[in-house]
Protein backbone atom coordinates (compact mmCIF):
# COMPACT_ATOMS: atom_id res chain seq x y z
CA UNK A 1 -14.75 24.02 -22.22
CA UNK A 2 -14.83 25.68 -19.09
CA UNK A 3 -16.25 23.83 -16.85
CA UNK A 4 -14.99 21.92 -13.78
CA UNK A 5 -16.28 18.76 -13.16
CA UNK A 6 -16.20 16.81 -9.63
CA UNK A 7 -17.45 13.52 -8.51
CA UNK A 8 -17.79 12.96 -4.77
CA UNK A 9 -18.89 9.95 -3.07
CA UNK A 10 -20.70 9.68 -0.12
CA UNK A 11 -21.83 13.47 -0.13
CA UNK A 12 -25.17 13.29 1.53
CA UNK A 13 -23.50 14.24 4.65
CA UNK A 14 -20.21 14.59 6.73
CA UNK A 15 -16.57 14.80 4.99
CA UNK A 16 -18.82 14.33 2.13
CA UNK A 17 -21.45 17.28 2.38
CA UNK A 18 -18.68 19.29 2.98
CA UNK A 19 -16.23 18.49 -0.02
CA UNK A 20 -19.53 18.97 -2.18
CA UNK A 21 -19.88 22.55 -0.26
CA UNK A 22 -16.18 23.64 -0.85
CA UNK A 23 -15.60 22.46 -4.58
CA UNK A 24 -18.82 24.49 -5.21
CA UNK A 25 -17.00 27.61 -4.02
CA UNK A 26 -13.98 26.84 -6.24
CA UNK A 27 -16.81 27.04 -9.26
CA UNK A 28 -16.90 23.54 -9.64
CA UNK A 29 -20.11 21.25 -10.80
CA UNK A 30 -20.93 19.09 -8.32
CA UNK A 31 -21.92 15.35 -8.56
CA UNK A 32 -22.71 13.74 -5.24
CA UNK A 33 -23.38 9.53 -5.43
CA UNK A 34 -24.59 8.37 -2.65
CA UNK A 35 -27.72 6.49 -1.53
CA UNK A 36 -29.88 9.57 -0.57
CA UNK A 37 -29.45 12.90 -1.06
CA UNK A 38 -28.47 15.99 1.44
CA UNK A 39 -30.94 16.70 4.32
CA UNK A 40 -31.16 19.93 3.59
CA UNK A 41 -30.53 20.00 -0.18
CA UNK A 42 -27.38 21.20 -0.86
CA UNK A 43 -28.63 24.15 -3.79
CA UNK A 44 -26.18 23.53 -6.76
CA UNK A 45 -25.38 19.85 -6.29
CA UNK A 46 -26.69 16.86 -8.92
CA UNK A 47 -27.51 13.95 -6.44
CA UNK A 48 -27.24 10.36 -8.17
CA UNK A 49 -28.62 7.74 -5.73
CA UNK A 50 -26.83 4.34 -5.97
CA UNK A 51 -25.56 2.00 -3.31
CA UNK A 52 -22.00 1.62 -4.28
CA UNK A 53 -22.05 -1.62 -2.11
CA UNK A 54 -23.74 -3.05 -4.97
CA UNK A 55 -20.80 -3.61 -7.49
CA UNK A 56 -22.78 -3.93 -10.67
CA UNK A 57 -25.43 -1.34 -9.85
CA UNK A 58 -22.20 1.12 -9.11
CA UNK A 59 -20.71 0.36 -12.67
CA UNK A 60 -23.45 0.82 -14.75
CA UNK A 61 -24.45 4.40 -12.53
CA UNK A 62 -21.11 5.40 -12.37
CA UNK A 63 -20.63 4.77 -16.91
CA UNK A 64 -24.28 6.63 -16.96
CA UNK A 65 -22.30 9.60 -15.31
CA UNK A 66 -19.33 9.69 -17.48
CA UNK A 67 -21.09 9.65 -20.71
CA UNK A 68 -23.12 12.83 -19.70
CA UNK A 69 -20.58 14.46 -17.99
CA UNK A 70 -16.54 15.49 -18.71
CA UNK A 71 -15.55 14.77 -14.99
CA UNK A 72 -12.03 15.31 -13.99
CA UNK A 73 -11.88 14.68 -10.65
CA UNK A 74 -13.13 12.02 -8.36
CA UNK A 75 -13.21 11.91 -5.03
CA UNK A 76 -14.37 8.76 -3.32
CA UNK A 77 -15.06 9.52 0.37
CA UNK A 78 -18.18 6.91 0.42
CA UNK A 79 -17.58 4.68 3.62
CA UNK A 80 -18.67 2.34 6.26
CA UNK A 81 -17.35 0.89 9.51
CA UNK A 82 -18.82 -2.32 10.68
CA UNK A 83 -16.92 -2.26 13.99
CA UNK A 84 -16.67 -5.74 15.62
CA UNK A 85 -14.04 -7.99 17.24
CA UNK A 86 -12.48 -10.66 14.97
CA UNK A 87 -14.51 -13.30 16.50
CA UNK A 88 -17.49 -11.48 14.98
CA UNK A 89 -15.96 -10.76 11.59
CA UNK A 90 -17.63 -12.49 8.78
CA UNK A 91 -16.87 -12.67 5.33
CA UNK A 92 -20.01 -10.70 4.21
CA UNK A 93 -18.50 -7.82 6.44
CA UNK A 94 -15.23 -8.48 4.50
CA UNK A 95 -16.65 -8.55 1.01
CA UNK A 96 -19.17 -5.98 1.40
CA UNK A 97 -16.29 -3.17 2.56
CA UNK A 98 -14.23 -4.29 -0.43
CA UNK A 99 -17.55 -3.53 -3.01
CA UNK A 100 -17.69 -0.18 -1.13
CA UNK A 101 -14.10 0.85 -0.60
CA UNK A 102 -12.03 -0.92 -3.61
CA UNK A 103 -14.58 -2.26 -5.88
CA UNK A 104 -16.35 1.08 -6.00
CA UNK A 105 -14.05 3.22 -6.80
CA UNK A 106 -12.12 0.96 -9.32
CA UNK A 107 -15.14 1.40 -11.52
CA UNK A 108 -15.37 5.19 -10.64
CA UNK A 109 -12.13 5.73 -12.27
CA UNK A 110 -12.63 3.72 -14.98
CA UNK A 111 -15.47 5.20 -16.28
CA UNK A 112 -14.08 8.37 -16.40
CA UNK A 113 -10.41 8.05 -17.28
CA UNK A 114 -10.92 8.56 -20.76
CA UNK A 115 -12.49 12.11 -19.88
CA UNK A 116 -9.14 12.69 -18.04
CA UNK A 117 -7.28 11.26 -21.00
CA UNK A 118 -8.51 13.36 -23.14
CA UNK A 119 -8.45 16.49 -21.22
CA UNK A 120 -4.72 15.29 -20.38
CA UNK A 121 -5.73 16.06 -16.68
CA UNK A 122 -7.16 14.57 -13.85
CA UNK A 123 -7.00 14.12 -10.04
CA UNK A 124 -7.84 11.20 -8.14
CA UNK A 125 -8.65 11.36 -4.31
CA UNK A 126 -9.22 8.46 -2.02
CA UNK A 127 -10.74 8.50 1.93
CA UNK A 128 -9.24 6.38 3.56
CA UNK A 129 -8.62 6.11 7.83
CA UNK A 130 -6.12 6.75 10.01
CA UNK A 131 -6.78 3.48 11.41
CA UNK A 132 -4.96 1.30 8.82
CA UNK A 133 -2.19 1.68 10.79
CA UNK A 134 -4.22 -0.60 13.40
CA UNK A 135 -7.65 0.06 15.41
CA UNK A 136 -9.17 -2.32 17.24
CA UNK A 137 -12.44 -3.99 16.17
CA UNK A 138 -11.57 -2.66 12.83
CA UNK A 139 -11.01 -5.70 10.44
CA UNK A 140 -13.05 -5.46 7.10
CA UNK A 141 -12.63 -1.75 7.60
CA UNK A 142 -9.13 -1.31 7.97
CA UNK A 143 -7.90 -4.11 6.01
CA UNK A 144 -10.30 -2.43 3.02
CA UNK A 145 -9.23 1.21 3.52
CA UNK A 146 -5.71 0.13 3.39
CA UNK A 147 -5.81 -1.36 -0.02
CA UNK A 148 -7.14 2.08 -1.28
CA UNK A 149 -3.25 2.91 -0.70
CA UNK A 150 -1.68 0.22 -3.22
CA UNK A 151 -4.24 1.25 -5.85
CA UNK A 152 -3.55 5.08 -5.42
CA UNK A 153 0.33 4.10 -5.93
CA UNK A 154 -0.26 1.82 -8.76
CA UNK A 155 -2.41 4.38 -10.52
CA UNK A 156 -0.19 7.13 -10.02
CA UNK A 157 2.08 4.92 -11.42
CA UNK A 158 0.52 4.54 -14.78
CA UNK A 159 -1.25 7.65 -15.12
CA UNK A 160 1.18 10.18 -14.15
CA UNK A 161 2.61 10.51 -18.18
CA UNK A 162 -1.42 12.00 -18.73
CA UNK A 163 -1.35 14.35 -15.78
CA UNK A 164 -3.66 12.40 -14.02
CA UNK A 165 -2.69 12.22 -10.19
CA UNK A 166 -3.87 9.91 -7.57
CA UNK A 167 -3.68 10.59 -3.88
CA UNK A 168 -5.12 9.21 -0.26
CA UNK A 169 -6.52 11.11 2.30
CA UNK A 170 -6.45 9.68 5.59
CA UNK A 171 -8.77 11.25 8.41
CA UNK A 172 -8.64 9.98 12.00
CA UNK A 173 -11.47 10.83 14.55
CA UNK A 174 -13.76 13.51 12.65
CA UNK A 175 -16.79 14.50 14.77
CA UNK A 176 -20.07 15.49 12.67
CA UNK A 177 -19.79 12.55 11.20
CA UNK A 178 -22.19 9.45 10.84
CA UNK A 179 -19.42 6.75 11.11
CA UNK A 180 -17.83 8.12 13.89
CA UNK A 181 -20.78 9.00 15.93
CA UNK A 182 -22.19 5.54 15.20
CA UNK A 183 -19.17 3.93 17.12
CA UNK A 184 -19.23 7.10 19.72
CA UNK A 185 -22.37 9.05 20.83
CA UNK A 186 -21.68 12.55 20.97
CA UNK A 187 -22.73 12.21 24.76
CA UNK A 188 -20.35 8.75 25.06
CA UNK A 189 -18.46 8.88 28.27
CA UNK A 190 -15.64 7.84 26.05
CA UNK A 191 -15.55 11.29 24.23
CA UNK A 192 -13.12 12.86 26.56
CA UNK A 193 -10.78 10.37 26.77
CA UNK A 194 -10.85 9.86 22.65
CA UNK A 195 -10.00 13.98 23.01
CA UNK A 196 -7.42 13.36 25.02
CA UNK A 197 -5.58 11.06 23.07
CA UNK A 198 -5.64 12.66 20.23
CA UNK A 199 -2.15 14.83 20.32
CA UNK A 200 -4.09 18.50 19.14
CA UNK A 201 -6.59 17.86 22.21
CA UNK A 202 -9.47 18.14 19.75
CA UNK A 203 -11.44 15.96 17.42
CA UNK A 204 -11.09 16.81 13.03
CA UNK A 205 -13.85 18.70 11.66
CA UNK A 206 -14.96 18.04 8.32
CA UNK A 207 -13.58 21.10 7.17
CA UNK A 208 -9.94 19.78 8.03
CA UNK A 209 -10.62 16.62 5.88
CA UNK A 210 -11.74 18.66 3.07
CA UNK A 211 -8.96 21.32 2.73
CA UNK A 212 -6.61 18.42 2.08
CA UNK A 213 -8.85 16.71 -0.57
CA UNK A 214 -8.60 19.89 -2.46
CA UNK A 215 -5.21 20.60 -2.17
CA UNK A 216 -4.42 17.30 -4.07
CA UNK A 217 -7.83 18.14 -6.38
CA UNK A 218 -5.82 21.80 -6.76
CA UNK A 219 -4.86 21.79 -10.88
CA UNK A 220 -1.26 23.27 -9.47
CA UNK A 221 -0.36 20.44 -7.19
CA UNK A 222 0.66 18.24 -10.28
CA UNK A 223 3.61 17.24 -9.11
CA UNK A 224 2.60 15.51 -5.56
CA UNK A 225 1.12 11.18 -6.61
CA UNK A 226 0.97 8.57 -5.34
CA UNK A 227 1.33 10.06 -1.96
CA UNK A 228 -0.99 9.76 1.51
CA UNK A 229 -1.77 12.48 3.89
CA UNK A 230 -2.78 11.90 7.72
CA UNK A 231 -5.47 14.82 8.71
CA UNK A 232 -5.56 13.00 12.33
CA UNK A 233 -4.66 15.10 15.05
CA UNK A 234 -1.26 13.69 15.18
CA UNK A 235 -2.91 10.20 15.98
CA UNK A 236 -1.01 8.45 13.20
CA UNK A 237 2.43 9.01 15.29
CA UNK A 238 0.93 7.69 18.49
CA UNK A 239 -2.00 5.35 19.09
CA UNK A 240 -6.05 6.23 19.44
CA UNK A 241 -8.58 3.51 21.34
CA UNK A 242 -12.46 3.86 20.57
């Protein structure tokens, strides 16, 4: 079988859009969940529409998938924000992020491990955020991207003896982007200060987020688990307010 199969969250637009762009180059097939498809179409991409805040809905989509398909790789990149102050915070914010960001791909994985298993192969990426390391107004989202990390370590833990690796991605301030130009406008008079923080003087691109996703997704980079990688800007060694 020669085939390459990918699963990518979340790839209707953004970080997403883009991974589903660049692991089409690489001669992948491309599965995209996420609760619409691309606006335009992205030619060469099978769209599955699910909310993946909906836990249940999520599992039975994402053990649809793996039956028809030998996927290898998953990529979860689906996300949401729900930016408030902790006097705001409630626990529908909490447990809805958790659905989306743990829950989600927990069942993701599952479904297709024994593909991986099989194939003795298999790469695990997870999106998480620069701002686990603290961002105001970031509770349920922070708190929820940051247990992405202990589950990529566990896995990579126990799956490491069938060449299956599991690694984190962690973007800071990515412009073209729905979640981060829901929190700033793209004509925000906050934008230049956000720049200006940021140590490279320049907001990611989607393209930045995606060449690290596929250098852990790369079948040659078998020997790198378990591990996290900041594409921020340098924002991870300072601090970043928005």
């Amino acid at each position: 079988m020669n085939e390459k199969y990918v699963l990518v969250t979340g790839g209707s637009s953004g970080i997403g859009a883009e991974l589903c762009r660049a692991f089409l180059k690489l001669g992948y097939e491309v599965i995209s969940m996420a609760r619409r498809a691309a606006d335009p179409i992205i030619s060469g991409v099978l769209h599955v529409e699910v909310d993946l805040t909906d836990a249940a809905a999520t599992r039975e989509v994402a053990f649809d998938v793996a039956s028809r398909f030998p996927i290898t790789t998953v990529v979860h990149n689906a996300g949401a924000i729900r930016e408030k102050p902790l006097e705001s915070v409630t626990l529908d914010d909490l447990e809805s992020l958790t659905r989306l960001h743990l829950s989600a791909p927990l069942s993701l994985v599952q479904a297709n491990l024994p593909a991986m298993k099989q194939q003795g192969f298999g790469r695990i990426v997870l999106i998480s955020t620069r701002a686990i390391l603290g961002l105001a107004n970031r509770t349920a989202y922070s708190a929820t991207k940051a247990g992405m990390l202990g589950m990529a370590r566990t896995w990579a833990l126990e799956l490491g003896t069938h060449g299956i690796t599991a690694n984190v991605v962690a973007p800071g301030p990515i412009e073209a982007t729905t979640m981060f130009h829901e929190v700033i406008p793209r004509d925000s008079p906050k934008l230049p200060r956000i720049i200006d923080a940021v140590p490279v003087k320049r907001l990611g691109r989607p393209e930045d987020v995606a060449r690290a996703v596929l250098f852990f997704a790369d079948p040659a980079a078998g020997f790198v688990t378990g591990q996290t990688l900041f594409v921020c800007g340098g924002t991870s060694i300072g601090s970043i307010h928005y």
